[in-house]
N, C-alpha and C. Protein backbone atom coordinates (compact mmCIF):
# COMPACT_ATOMS: atom_id res chain seq x y z
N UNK A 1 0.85 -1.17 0.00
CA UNK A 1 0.00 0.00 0.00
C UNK A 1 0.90 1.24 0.00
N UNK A 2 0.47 2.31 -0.89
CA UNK A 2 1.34 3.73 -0.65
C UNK A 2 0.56 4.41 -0.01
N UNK A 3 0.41 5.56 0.75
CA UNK A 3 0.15 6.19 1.58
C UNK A 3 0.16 7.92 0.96
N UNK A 4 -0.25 8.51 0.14
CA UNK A 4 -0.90 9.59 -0.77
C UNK A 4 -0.66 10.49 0.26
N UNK A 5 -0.31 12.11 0.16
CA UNK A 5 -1.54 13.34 0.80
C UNK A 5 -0.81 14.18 -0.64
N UNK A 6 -2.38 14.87 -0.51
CA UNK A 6 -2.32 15.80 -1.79
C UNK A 6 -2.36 17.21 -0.68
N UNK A 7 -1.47 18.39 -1.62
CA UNK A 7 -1.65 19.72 -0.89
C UNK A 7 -1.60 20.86 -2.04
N UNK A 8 -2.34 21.85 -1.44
CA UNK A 8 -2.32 22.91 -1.99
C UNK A 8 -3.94 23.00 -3.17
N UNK A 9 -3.78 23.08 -4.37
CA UNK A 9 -4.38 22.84 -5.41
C UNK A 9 -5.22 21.28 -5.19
N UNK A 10 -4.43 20.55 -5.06
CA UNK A 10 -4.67 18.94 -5.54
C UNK A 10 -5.48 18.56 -4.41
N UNK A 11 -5.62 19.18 -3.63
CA UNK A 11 -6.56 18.66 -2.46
C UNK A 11 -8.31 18.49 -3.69
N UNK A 12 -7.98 19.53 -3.95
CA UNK A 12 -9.82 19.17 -5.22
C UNK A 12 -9.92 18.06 -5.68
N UNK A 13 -9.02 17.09 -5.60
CA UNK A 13 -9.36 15.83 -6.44
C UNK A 13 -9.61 14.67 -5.51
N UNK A 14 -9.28 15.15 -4.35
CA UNK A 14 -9.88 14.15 -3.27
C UNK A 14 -11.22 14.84 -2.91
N UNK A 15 -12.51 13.95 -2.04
CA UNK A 15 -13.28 14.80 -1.91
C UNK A 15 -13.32 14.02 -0.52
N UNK A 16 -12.24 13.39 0.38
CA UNK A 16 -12.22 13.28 1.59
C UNK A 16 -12.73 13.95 2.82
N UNK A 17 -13.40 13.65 3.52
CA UNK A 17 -13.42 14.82 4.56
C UNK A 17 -12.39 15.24 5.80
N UNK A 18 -11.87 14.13 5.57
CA UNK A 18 -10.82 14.83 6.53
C UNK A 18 -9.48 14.83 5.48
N UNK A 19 -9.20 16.28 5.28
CA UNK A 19 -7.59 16.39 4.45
C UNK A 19 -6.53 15.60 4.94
N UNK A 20 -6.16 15.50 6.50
CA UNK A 20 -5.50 15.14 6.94
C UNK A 20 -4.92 13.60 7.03
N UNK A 21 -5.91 13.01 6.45
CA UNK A 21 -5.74 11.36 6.15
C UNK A 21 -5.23 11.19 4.83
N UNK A 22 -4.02 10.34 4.76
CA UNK A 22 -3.19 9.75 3.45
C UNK A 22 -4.48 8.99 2.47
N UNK A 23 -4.29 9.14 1.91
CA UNK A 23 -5.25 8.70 0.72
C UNK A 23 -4.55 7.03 0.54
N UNK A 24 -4.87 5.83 0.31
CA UNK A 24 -4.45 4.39 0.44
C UNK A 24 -4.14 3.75 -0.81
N UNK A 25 -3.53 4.05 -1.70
CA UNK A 25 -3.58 3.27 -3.40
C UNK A 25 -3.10 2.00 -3.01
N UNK A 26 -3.07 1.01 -3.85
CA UNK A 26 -2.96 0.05 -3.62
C UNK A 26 -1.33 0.00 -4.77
N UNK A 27 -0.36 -0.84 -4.44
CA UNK A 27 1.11 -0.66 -4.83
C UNK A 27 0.86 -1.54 -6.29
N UNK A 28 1.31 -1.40 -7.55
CA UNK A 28 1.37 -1.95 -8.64
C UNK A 28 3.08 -1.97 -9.00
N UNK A 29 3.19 -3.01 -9.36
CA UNK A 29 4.95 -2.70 -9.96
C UNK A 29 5.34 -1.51 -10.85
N UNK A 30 6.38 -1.17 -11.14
CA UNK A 30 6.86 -0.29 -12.27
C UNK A 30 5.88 1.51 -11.92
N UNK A 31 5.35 1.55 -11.10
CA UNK A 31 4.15 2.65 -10.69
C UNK A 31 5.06 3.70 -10.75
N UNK A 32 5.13 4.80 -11.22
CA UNK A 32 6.12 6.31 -11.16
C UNK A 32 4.95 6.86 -10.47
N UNK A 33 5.74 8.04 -10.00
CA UNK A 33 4.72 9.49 -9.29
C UNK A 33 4.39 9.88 -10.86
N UNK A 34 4.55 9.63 -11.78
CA UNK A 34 3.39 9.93 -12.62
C UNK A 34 2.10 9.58 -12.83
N UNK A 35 2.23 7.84 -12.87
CA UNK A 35 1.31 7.28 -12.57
C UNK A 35 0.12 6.84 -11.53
N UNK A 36 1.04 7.65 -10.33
CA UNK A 36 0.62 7.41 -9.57
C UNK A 36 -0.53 8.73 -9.79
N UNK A 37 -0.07 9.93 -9.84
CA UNK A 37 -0.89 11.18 -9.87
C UNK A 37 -2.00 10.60 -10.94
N UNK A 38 -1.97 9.90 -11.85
CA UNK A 38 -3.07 9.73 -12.94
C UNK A 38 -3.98 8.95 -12.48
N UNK A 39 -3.36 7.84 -11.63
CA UNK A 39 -4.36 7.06 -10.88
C UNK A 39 -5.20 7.78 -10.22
N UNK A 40 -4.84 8.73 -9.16
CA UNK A 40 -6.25 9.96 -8.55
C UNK A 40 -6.66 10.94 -9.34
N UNK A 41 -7.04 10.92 -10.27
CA UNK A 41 -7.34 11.78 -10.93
C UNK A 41 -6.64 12.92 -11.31
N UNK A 42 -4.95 13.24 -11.05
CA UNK A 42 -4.32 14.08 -11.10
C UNK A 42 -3.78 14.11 -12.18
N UNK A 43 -3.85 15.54 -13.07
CA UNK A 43 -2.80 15.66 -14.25
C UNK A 43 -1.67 15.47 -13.83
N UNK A 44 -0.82 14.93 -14.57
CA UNK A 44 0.64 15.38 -14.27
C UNK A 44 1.31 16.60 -14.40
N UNK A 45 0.98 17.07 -15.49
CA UNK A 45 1.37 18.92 -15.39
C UNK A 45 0.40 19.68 -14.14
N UNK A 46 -0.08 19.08 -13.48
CA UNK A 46 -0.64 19.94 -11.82
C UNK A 46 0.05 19.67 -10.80
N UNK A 47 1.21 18.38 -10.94
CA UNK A 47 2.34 18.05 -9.96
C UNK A 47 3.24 18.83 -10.39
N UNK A 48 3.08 20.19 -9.23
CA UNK A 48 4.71 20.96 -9.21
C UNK A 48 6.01 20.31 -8.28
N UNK A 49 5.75 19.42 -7.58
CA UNK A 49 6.61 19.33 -6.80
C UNK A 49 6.06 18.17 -6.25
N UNK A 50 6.97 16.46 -5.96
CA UNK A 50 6.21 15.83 -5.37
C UNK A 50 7.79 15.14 -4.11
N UNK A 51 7.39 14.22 -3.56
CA UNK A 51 8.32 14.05 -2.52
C UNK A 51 8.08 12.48 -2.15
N UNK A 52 9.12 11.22 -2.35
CA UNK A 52 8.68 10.24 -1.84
C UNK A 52 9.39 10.33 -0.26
N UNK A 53 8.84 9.55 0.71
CA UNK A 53 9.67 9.47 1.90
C UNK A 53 10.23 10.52 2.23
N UNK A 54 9.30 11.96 2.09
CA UNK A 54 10.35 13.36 2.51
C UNK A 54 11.75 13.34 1.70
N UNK A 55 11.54 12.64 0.66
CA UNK A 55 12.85 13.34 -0.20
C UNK A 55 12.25 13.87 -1.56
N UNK A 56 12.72 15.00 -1.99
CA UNK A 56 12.31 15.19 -3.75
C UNK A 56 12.32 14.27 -4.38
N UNK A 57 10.93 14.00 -5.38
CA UNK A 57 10.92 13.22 -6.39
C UNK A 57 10.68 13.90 -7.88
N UNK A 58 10.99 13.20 -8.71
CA UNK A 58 11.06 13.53 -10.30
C UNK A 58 9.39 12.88 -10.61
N UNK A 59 8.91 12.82 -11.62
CA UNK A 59 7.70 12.56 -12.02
C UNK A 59 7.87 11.23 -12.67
N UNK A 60 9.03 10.84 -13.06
CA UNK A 60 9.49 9.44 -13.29
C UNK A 60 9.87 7.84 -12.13
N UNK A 61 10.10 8.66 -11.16
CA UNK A 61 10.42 8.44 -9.96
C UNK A 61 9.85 6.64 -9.73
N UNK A 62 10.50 5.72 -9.20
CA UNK A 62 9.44 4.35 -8.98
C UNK A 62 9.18 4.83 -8.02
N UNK A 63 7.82 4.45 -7.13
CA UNK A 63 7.12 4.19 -5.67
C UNK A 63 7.26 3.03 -5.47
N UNK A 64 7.88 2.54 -4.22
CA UNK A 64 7.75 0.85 -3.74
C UNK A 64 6.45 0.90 -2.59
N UNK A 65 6.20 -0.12 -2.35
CA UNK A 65 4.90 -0.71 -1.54
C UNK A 65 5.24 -0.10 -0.19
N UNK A 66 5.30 0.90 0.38
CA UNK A 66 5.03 1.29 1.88
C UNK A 66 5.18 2.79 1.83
N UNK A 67 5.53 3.10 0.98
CA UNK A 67 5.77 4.87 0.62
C UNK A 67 5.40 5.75 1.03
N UNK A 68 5.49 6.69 1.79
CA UNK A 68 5.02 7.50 2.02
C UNK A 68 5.06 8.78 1.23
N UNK A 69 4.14 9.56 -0.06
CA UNK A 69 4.12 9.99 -1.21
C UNK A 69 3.09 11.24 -0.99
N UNK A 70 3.90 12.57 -1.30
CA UNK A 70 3.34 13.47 -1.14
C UNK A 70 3.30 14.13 -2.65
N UNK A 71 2.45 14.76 -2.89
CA UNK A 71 2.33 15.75 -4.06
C UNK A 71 1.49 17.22 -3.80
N UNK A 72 2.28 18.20 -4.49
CA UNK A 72 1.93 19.57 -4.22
C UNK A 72 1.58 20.37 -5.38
N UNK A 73 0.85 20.77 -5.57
CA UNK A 73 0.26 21.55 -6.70
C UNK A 73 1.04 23.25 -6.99
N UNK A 74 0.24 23.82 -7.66
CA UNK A 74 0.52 25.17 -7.53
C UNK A 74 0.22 26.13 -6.19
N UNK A 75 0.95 26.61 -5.91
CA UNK A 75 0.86 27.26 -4.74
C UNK A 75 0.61 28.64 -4.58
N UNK A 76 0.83 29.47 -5.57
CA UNK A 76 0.58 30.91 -5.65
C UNK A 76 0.85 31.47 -6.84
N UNK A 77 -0.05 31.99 -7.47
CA UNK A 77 0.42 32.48 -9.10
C UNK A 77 1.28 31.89 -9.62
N UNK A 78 2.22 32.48 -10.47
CA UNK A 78 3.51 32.18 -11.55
C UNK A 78 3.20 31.40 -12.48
N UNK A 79 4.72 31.11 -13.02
CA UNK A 79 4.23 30.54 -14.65
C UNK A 79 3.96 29.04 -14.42
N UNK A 80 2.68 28.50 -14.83
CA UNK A 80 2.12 27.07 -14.61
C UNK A 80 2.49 26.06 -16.16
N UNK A 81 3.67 27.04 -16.98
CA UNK A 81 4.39 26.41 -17.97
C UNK A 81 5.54 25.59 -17.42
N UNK A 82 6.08 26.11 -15.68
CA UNK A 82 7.17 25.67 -15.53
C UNK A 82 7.07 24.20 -14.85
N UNK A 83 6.97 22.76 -15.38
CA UNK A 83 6.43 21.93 -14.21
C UNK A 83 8.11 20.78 -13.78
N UNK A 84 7.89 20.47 -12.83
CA UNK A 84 9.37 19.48 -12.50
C UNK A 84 9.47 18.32 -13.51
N UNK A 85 10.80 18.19 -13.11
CA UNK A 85 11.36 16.97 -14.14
C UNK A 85 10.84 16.18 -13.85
């Protein structure tokens, strides 16, 4: 199981009631934080910034089965041309 929280923007695609609870995906092999964002309904160009285990991740990134996987949206204006590797 990976263990999700969406912030900022991306909270809209959960319709959880409590924000504060990790969202539960279930672990698939070969899974990137790309895929992973597509699985919840997340574009990938709306991941500005994502983080496995409190470290920076790339959008290519593998997730293994216990992860703890954060993703952050846009946070305040600027250019929404610029998105991470």
């Amino acid at each position: 199981m990976i263990n999700v929280r969406l912030y900022t923007t991306l909270r809209k695609h959960w319709d959880n009631a409590d924000v504060n609870l990790p969202i539960q995906v279930e672990f698939e092999p070969e899974m990137t934080i790309a895929r992973l964002a597509t699985k919840l309904g997340v574009g990938e160009t709306e991941v500005m910034l994502a983080a496995v285990n409190n470290q920076i991740a790339g959008h290519n990134q593998l997730v293994q089965d216990g992860d703890e996987v954060s993703l952050f949206g846009a946070m305040a204006g600027g250019d929404h041309s610029a998105t991470m590797p």
